[in-house]
Each structure stands twice: as C-alpha cells, then as structure tokens.
Protein backbone atom coordinates (compact mmCIF):
# COMPACT_ATOMS: atom_id res chain seq x y z
CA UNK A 1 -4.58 6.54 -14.64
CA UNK A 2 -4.47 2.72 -13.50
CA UNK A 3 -3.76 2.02 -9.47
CA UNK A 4 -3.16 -1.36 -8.70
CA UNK A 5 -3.05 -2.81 -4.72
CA UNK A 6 -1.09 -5.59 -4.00
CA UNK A 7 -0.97 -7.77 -1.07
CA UNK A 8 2.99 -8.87 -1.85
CA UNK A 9 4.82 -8.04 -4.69
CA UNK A 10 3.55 -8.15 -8.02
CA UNK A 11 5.31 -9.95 -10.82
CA UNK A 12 5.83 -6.95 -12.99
CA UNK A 13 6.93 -4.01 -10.73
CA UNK A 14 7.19 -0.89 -12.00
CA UNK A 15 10.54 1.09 -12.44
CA UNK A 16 10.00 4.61 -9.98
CA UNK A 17 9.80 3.96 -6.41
CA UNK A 18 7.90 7.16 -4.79
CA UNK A 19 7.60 6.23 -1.39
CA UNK A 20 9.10 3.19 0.83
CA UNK A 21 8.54 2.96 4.21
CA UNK A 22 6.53 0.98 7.05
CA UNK A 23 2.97 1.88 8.89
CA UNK A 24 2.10 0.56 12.25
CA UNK A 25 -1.64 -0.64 11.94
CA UNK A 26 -3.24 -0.14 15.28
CA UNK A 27 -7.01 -0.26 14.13
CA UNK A 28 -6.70 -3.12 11.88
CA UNK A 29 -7.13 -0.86 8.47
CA UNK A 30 -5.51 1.76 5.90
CA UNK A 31 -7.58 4.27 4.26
CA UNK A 32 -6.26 4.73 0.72
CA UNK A 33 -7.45 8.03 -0.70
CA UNK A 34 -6.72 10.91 -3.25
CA UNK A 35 -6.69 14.74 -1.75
CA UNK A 36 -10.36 14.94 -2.21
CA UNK A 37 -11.07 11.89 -0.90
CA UNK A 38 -13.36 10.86 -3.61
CA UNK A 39 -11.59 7.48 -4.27
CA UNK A 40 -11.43 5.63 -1.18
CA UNK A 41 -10.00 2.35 -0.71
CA UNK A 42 -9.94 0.33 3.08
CA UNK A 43 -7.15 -2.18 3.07
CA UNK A 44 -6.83 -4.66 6.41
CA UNK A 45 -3.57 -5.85 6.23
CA UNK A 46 -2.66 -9.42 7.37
CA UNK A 47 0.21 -7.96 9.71
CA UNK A 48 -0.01 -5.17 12.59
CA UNK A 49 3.13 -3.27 10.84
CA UNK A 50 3.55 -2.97 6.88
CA UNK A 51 5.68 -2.14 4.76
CA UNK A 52 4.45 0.48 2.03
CA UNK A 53 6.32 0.89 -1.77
CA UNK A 54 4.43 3.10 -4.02
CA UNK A 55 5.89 2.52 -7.15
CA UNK A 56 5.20 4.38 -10.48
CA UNK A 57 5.57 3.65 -14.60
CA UNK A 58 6.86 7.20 -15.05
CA UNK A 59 7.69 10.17 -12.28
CA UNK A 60 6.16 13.22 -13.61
CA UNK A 61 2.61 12.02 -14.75
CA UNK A 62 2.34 8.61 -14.00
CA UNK A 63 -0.16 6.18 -15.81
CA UNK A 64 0.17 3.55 -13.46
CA UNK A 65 0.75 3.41 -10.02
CA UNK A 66 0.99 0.50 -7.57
CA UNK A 67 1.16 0.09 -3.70
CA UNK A 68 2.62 -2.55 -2.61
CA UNK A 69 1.42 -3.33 1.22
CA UNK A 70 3.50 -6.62 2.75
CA UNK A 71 3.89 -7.44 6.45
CA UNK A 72 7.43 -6.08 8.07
CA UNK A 73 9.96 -8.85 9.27
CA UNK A 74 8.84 -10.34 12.77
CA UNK A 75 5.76 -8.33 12.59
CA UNK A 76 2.66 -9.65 14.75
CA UNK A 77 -0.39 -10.72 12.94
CA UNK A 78 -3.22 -7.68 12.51
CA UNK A 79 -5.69 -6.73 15.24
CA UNK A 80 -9.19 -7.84 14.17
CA UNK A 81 -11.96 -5.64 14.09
CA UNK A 82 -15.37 -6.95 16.09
C-alpha cells in the first residue's frame, strides 16, 4: 500500500473519496497514524482549520491512498509551536 500527503490538491486525484471534512488545529499539528500506531506521521498545517479528503484508488482494499490537508476558506494562519 502507497499513502501519499499532500499540502493542496494533487494533480492526479484518485476516484473514492472516504472521508471529507475539516479539523480545527489548536496545537499547531496532526498526528497521522494507523490503529497500532506504528506509522506515524506529524503534519503542521499552514492554516489553524483544514480541510481533510482521504481519497482512495479502490474502496475495499485500497493500494493507494491520499490525504489531502488544505486550509478552510477565511481560515487564520496556524499557531506556531516555540
């Protein structure tokens, strides 16, 4: 299996959207993680709220997934960490 991040939209977007939807970033971060937790990701998004698509080449057993993390119309820029 192949998982892409994006900051913006890629070019080539895949067909099955699994999830759309927005995250409020208060600490200035978004874990990214399987169940297990043994792939971890930290994003810091340029904008305090997101919007999130997780899309997917195929449904059922995917071989490629991407998230897709943009800022949200009138959105204020993220909180930086110190």
């Amino acid at each position: 299996m192949n998982i892409e991040i994006w900051d913006g939209r890629p070019r080539d977007v895949q067909p099955h959207v699994l999830f759309a939807g927005a995250f409020e970033v208060v600490s200035g971060s978004l874990a990214l993680h399987d169940p297990n937790e043994d792939f971890v990701v930290i994003v810091r998004p340029h904008a305090r709220t997101c919007a999130v698509e997780i899309m997917v080449d195929e449904p059922t057993f995917p071989g490629l997934i991407q998230i897709v993390i943009s800022p949200s119309a009138g959105s204020e820029p993220a909180v930086e960490n110190r």
